[in-house]
C-alpha atoms as a PDB file:
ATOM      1  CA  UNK A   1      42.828 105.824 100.873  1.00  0.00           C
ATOM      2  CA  UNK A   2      39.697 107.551 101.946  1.00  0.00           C
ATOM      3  CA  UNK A   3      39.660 111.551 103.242  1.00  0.00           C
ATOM      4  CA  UNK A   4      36.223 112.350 105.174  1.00  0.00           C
ATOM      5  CA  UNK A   5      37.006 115.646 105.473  1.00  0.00           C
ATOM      6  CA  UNK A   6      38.845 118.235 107.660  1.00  0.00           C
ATOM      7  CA  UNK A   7      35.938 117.409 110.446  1.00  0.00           C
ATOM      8  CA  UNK A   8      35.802 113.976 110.711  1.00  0.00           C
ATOM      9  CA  UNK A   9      38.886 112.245 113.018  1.00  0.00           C
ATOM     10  CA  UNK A  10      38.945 108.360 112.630  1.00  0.00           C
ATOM     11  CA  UNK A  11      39.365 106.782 115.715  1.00  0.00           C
ATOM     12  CA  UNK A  12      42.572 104.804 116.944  1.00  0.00           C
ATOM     13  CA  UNK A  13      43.589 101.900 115.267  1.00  0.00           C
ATOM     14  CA  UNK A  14      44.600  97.849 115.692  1.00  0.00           C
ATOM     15  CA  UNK A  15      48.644  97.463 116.013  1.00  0.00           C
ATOM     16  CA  UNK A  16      47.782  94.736 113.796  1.00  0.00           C
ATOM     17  CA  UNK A  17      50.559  93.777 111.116  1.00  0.00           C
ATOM     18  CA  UNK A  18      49.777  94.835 107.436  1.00  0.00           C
ATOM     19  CA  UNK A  19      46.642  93.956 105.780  1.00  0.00           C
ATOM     20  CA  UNK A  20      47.081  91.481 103.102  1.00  0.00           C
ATOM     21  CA  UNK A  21      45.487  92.692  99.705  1.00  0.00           C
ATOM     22  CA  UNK A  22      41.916  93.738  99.519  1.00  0.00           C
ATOM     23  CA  UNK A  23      39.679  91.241  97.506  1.00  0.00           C
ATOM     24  CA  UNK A  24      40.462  91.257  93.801  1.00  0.00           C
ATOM     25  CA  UNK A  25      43.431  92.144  93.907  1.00  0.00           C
ATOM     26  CA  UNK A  26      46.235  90.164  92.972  1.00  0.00           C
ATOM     27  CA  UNK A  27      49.018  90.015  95.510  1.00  0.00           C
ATOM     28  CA  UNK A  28      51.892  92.111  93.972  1.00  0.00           C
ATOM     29  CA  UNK A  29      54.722  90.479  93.860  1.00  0.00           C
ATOM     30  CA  UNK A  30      58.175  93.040  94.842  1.00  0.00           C
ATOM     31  CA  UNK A  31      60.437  94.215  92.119  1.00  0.00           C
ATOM     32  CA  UNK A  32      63.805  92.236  92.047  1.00  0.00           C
ATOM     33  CA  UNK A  33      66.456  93.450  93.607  1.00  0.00           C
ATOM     34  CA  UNK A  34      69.925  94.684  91.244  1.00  0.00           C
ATOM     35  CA  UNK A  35      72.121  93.542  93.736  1.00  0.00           C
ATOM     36  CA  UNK A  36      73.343  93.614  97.189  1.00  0.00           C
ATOM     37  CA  UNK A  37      73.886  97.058  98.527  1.00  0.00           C
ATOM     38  CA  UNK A  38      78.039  98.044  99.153  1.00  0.00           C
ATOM     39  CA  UNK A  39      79.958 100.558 101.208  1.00  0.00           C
ATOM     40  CA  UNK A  40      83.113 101.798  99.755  1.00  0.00           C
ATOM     41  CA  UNK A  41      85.609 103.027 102.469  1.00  0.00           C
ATOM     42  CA  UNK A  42      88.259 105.849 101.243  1.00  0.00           C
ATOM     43  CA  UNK A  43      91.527 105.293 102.059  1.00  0.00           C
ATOM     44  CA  UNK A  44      91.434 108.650 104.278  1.00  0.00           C
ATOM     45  CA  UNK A  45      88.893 106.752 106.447  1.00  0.00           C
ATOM     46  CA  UNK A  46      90.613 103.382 106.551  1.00  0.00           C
ATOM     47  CA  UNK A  47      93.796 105.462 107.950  1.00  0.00           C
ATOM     48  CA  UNK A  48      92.200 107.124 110.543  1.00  0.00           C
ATOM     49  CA  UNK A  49      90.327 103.760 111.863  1.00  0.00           C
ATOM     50  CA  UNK A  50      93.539 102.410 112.061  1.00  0.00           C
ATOM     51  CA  UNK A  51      94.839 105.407 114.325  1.00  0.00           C
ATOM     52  CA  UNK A  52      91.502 104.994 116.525  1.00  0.00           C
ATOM     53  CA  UNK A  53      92.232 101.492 116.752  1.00  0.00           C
ATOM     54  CA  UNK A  54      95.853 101.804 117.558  1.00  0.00           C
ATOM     55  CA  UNK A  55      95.056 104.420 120.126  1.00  0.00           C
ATOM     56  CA  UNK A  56      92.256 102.449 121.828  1.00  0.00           C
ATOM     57  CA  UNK A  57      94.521  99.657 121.943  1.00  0.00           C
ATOM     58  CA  UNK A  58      97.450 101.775 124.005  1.00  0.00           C
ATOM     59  CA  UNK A  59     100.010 101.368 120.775  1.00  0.00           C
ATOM     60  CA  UNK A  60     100.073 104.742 120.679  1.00  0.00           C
ATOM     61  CA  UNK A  61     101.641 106.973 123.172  1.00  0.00           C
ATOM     62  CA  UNK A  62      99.856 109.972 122.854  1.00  0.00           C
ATOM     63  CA  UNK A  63     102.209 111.882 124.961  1.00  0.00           C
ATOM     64  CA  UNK A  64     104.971 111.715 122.966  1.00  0.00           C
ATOM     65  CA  UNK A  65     103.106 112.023 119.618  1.00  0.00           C
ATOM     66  CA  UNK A  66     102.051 115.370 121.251  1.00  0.00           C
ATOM     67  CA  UNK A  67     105.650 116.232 122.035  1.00  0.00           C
ATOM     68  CA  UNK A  68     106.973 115.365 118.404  1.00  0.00           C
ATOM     69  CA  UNK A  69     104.119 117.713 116.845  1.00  0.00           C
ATOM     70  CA  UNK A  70     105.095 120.662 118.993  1.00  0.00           C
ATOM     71  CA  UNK A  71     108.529 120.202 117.866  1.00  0.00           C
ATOM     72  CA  UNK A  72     107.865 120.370 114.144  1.00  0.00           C
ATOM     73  CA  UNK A  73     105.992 123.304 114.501  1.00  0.00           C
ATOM     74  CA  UNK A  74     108.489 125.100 116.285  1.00  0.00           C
ATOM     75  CA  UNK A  75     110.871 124.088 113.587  1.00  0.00           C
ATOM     76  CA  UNK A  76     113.038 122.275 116.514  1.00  0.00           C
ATOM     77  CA  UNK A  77     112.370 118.762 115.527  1.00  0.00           C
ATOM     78  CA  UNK A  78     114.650 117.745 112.423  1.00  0.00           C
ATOM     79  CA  UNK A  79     118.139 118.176 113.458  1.00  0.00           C
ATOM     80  CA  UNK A  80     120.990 116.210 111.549  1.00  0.00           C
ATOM     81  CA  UNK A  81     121.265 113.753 114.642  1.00  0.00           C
ATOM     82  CA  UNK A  82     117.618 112.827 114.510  1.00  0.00           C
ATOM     83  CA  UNK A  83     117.526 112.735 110.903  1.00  0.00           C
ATOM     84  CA  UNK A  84     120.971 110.689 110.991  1.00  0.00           C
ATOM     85  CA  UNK A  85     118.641 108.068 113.458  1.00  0.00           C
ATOM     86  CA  UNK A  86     115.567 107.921 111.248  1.00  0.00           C
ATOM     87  CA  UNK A  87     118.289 106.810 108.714  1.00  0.00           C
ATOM     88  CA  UNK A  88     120.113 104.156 110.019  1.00  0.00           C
ATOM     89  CA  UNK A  89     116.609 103.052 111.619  1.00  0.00           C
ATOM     90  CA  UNK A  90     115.074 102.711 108.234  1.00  0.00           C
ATOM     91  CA  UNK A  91     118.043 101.044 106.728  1.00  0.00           C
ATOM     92  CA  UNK A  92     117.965  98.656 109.876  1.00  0.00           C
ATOM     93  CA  UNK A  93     114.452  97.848 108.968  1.00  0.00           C
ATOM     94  CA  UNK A  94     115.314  97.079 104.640  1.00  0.00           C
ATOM     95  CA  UNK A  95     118.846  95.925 104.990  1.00  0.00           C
END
């Protein structure tokens, strides 16, 4: 690279590709590579692609999900009936 000076502005340049090497030089040839390049996805982030995906896809009925939460925070949500359901829904499922 060659600096003039603060007073002297080159004027615009070719949007020609790169220059190949100047003369003399030996073309240098690029490093290799260590591998390919990976992306590791936490488990956190695979879980809540899986809720965007569900919810783009209409599985999801936000409404109710909405209701549910409101319930557990107001404490009104696990009641022996509803707990007696989730039961004999999740031994439906393994038995």
């Amino acid at each position: 690279m060659h600096i003039s000076g603060t007073t002297h502005v080159h004027g615009p340049h070719g949007m020609n590709p790169p220059h190949g090497p100047h003369r003399g030089e030996a073309a240098r040839a690029a490093p290799p590579t260590q591998g390919a390049d990976r992306v590791e996805i936490s488990p956190a982030a695979e879980a809540r692609l899986r809720q965007v995906q569900a919810a783009e896809s209409g599985q999801i009925r936000t409404e109710l999900v909405n209701q549910i939460r409101a319930q557990i925070a107001a404490g009104t949500y696990e009641t022996p009936e509803q707990l007696d359901v989730a039961l004999n829904r999740l031994l439906d499922e393994i038995g």
